[in-house]
PDB file of N, CA and C in Angstrom:
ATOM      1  N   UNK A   1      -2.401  32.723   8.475  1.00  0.00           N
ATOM      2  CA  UNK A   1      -3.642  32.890   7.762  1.00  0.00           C
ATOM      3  C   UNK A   1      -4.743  32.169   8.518  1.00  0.00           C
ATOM      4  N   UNK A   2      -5.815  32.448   8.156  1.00  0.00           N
ATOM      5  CA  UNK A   2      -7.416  32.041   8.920  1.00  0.00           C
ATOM      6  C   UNK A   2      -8.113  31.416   7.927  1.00  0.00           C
ATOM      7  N   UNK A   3      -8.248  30.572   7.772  1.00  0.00           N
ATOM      8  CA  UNK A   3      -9.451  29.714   7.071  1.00  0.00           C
ATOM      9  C   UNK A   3     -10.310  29.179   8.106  1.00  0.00           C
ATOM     10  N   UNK A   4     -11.528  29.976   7.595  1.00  0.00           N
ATOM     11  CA  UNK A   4     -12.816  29.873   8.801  1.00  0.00           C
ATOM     12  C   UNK A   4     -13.747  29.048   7.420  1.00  0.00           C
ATOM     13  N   UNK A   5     -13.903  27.650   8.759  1.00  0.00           N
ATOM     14  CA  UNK A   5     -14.622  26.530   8.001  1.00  0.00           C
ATOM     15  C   UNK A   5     -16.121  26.497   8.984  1.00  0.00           C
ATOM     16  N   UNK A   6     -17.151  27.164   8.277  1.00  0.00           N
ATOM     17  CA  UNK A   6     -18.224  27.547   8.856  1.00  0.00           C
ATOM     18  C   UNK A   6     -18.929  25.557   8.683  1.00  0.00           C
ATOM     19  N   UNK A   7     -19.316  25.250   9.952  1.00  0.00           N
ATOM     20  CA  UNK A   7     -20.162  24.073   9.837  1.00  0.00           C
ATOM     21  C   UNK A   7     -18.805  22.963   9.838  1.00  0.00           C
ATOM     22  N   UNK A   8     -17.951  22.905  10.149  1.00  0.00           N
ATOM     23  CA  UNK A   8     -16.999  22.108   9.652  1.00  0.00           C
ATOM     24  C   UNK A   8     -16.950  20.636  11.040  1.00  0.00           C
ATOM     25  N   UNK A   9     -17.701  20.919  11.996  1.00  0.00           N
ATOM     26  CA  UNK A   9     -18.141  19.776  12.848  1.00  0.00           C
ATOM     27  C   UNK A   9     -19.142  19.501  12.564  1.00  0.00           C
ATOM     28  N   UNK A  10     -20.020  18.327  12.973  1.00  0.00           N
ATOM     29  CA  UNK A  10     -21.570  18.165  12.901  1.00  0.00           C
ATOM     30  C   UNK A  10     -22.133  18.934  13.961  1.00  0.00           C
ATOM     31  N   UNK A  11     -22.865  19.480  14.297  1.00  0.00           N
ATOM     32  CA  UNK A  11     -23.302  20.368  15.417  1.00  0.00           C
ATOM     33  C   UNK A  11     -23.925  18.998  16.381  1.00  0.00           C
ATOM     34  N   UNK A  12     -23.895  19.606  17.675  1.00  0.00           N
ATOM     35  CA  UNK A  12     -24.126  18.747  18.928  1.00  0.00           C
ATOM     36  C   UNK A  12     -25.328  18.555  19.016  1.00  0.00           C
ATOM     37  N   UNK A  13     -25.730  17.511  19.593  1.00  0.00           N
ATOM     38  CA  UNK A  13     -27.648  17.652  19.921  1.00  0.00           C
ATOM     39  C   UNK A  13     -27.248  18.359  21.436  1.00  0.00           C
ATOM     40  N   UNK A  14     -28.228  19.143  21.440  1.00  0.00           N
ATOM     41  CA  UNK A  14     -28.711  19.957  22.367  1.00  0.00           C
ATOM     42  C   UNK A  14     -28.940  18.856  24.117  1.00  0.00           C
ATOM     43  N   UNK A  15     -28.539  19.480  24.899  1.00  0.00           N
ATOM     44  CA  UNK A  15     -28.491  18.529  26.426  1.00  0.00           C
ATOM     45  C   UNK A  15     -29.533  18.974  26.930  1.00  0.00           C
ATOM     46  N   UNK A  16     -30.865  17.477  26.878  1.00  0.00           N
ATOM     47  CA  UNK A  16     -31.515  17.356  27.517  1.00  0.00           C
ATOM     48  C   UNK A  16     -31.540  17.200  29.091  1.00  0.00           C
ATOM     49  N   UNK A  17     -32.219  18.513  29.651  1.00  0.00           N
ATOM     50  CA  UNK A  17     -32.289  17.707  31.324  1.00  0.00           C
ATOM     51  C   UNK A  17     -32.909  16.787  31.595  1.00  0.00           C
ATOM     52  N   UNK A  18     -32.959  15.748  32.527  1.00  0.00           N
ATOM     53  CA  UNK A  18     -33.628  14.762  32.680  1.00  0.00           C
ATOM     54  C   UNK A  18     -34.655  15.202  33.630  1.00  0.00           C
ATOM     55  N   UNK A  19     -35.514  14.315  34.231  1.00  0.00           N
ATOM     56  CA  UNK A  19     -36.503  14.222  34.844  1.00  0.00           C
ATOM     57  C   UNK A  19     -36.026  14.624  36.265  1.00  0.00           C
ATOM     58  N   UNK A  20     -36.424  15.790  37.030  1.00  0.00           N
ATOM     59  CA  UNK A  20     -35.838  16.045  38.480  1.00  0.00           C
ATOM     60  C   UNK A  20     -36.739  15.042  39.303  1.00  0.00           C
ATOM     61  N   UNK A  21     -35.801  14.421  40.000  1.00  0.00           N
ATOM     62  CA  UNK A  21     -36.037  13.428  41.120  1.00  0.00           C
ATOM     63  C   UNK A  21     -35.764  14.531  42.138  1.00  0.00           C
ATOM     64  N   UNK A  22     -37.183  14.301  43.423  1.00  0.00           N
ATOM     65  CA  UNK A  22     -36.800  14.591  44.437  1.00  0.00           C
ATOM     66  C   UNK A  22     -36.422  14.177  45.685  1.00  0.00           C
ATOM     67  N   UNK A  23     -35.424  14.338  46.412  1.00  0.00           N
ATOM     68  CA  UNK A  23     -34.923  13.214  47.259  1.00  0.00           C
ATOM     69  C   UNK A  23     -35.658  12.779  48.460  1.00  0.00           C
ATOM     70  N   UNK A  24     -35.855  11.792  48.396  1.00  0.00           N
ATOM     71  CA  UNK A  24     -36.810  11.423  49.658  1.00  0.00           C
ATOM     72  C   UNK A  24     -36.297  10.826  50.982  1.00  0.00           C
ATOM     73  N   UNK A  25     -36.640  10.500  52.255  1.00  0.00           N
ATOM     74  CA  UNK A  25     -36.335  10.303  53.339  1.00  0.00           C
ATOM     75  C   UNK A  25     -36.581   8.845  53.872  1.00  0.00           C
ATOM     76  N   UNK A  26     -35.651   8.124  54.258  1.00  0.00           N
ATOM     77  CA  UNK A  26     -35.938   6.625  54.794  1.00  0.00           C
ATOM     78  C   UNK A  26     -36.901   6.835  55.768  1.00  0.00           C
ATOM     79  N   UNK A  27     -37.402   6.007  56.259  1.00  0.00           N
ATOM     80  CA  UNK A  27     -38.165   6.042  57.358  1.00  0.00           C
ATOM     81  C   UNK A  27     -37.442   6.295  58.523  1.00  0.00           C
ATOM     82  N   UNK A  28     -36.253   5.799  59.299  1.00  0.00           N
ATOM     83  CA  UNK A  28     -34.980   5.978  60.128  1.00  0.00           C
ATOM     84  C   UNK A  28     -35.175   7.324  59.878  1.00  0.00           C
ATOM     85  N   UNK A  29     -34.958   8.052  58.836  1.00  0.00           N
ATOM     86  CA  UNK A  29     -34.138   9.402  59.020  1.00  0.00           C
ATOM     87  C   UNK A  29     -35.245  10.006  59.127  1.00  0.00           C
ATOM     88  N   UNK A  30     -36.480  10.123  58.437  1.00  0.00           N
ATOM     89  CA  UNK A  30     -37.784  10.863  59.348  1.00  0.00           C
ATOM     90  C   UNK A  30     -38.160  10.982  60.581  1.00  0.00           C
ATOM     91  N   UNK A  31     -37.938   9.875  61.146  1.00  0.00           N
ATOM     92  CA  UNK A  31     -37.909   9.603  62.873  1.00  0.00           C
ATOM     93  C   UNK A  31     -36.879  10.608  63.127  1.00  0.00           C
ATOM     94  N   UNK A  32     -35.743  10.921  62.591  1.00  0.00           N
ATOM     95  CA  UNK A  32     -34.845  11.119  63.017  1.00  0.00           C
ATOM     96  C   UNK A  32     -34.643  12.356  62.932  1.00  0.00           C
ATOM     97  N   UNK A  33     -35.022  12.869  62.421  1.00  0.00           N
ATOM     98  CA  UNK A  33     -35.563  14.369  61.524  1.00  0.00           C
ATOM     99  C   UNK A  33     -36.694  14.927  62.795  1.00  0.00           C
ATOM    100  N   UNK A  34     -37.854  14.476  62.875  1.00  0.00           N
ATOM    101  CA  UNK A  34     -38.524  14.801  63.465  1.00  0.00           C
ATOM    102  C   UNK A  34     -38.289  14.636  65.171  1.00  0.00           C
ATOM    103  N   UNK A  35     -37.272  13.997  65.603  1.00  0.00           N
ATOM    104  CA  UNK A  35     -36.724  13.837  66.901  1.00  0.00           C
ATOM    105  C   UNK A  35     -35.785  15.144  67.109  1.00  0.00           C
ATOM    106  N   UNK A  36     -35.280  15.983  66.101  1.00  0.00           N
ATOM    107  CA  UNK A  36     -34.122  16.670  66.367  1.00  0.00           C
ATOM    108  C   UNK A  36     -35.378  17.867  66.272  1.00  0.00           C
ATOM    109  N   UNK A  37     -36.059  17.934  65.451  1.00  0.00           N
ATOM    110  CA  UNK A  37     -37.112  19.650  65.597  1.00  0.00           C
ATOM    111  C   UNK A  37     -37.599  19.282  66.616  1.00  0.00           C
ATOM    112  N   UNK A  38     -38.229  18.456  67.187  1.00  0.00           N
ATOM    113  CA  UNK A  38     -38.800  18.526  68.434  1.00  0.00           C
ATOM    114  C   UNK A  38     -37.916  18.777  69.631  1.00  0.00           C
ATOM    115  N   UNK A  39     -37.148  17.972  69.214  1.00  0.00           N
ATOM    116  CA  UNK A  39     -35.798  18.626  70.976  1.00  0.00           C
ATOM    117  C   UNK A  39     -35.498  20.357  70.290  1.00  0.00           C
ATOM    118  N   UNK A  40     -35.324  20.733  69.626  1.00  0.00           N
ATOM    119  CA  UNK A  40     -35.158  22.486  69.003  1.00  0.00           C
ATOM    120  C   UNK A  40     -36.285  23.007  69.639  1.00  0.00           C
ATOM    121  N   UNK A  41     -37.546  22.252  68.975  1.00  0.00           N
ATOM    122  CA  UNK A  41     -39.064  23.220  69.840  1.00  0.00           C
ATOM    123  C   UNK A  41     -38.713  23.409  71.133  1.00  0.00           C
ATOM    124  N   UNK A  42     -38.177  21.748  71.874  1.00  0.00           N
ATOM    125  CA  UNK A  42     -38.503  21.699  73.706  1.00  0.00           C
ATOM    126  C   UNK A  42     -37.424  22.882  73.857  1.00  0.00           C
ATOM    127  N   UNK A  43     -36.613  22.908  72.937  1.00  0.00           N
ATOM    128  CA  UNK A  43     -35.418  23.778  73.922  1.00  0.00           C
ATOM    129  C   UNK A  43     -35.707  25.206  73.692  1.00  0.00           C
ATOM    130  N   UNK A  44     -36.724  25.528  72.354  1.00  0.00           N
ATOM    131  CA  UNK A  44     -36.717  26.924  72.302  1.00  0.00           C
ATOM    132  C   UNK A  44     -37.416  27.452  73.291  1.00  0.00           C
ATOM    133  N   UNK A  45     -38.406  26.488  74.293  1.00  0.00           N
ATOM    134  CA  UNK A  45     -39.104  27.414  75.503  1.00  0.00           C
ATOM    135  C   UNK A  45     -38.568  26.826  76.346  1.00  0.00           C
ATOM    136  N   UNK A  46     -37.583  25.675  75.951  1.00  0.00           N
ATOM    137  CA  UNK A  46     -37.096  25.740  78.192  1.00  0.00           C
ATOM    138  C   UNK A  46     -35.968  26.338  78.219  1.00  0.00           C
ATOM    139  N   UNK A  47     -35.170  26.806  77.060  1.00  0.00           N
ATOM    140  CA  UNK A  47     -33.639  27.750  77.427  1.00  0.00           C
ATOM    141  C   UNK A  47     -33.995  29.001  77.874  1.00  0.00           C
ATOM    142  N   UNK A  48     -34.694  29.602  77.559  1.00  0.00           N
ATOM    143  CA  UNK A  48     -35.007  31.082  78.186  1.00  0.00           C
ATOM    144  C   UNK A  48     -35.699  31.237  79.823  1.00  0.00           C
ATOM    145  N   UNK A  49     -36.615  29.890  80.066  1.00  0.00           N
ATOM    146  CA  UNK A  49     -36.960  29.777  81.353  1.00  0.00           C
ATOM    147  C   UNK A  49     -35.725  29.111  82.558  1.00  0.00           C
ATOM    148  N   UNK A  50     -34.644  28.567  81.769  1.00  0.00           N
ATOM    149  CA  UNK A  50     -33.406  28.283  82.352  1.00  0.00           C
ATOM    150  C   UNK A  50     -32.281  29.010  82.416  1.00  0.00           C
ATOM    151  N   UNK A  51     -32.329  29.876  81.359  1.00  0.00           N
ATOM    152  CA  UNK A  51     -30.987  30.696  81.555  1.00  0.00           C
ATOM    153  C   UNK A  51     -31.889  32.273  82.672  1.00  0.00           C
ATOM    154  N   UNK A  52     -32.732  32.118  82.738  1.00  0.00           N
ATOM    155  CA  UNK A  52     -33.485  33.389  83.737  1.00  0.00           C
ATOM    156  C   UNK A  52     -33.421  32.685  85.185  1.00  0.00           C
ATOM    157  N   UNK A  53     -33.437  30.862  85.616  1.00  0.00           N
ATOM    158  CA  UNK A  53     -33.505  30.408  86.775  1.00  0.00           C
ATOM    159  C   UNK A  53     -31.935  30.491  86.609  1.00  0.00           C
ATOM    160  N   UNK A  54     -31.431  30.232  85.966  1.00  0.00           N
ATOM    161  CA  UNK A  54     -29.852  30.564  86.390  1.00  0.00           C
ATOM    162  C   UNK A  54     -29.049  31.859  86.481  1.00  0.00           C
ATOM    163  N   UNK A  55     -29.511  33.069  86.075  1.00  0.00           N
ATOM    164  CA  UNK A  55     -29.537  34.329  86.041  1.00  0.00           C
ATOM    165  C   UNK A  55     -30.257  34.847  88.372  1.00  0.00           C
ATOM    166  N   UNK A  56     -31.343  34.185  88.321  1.00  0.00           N
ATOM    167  CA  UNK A  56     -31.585  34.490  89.632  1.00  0.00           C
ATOM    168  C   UNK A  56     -31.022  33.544  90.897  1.00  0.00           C
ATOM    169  N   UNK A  57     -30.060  32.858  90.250  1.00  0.00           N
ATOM    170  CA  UNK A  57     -29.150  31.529  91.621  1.00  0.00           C
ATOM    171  C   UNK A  57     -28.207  32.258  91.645  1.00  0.00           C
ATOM    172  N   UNK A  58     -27.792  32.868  90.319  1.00  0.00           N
ATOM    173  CA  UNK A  58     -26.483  34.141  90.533  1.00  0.00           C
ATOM    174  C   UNK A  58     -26.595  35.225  91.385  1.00  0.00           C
ATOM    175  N   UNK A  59     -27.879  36.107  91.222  1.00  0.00           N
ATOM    176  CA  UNK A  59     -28.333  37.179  91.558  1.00  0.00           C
ATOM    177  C   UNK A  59     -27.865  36.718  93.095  1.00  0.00           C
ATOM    178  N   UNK A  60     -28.881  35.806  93.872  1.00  0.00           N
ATOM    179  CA  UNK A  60     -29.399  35.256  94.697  1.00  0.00           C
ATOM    180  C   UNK A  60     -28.035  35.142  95.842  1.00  0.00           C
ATOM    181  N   UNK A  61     -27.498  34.124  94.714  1.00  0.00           N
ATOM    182  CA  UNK A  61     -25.827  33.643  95.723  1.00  0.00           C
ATOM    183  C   UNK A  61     -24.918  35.139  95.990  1.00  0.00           C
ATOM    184  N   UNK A  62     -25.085  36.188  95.501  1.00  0.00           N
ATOM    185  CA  UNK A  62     -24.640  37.448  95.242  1.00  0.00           C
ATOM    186  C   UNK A  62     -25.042  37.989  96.445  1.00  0.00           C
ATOM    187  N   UNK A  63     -25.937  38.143  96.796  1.00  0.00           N
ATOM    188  CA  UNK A  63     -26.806  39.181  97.927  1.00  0.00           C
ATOM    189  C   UNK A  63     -26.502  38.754  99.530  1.00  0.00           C
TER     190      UNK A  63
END
């Protein structure tokens, strides 16, 4: 048999989210942060001007 006990807990209070914190950066790791995009920038224009000087030492040693 089923005996349905409507209300038979106290109902829950409702879960407040708290306040979103956003995470912030030591000073170390900003330096550190900004040291790694900058070697990404240097490398995004000197890998293509290096893998083309190493593309023509191949060519070159070839002929």
């Amino acid at each position: 048999m089923f005996l349905d006990l409507d209300n038979y807990w106290p109902p829950q209070e409702p879960i407040r989210p708290g306040p979103e914190r956003r995470p912030t950066l030591s000073k170390r790791s900003e330096k550190l942060l900004l040291g790694v995009v900058g070697a990404n920038l240097l490398l995004v224009l000197a890998a293509p001007i290096a893998g083309v000087t190493f593309v023509d030492v191949v060519l070159a040693l070839l002929k």
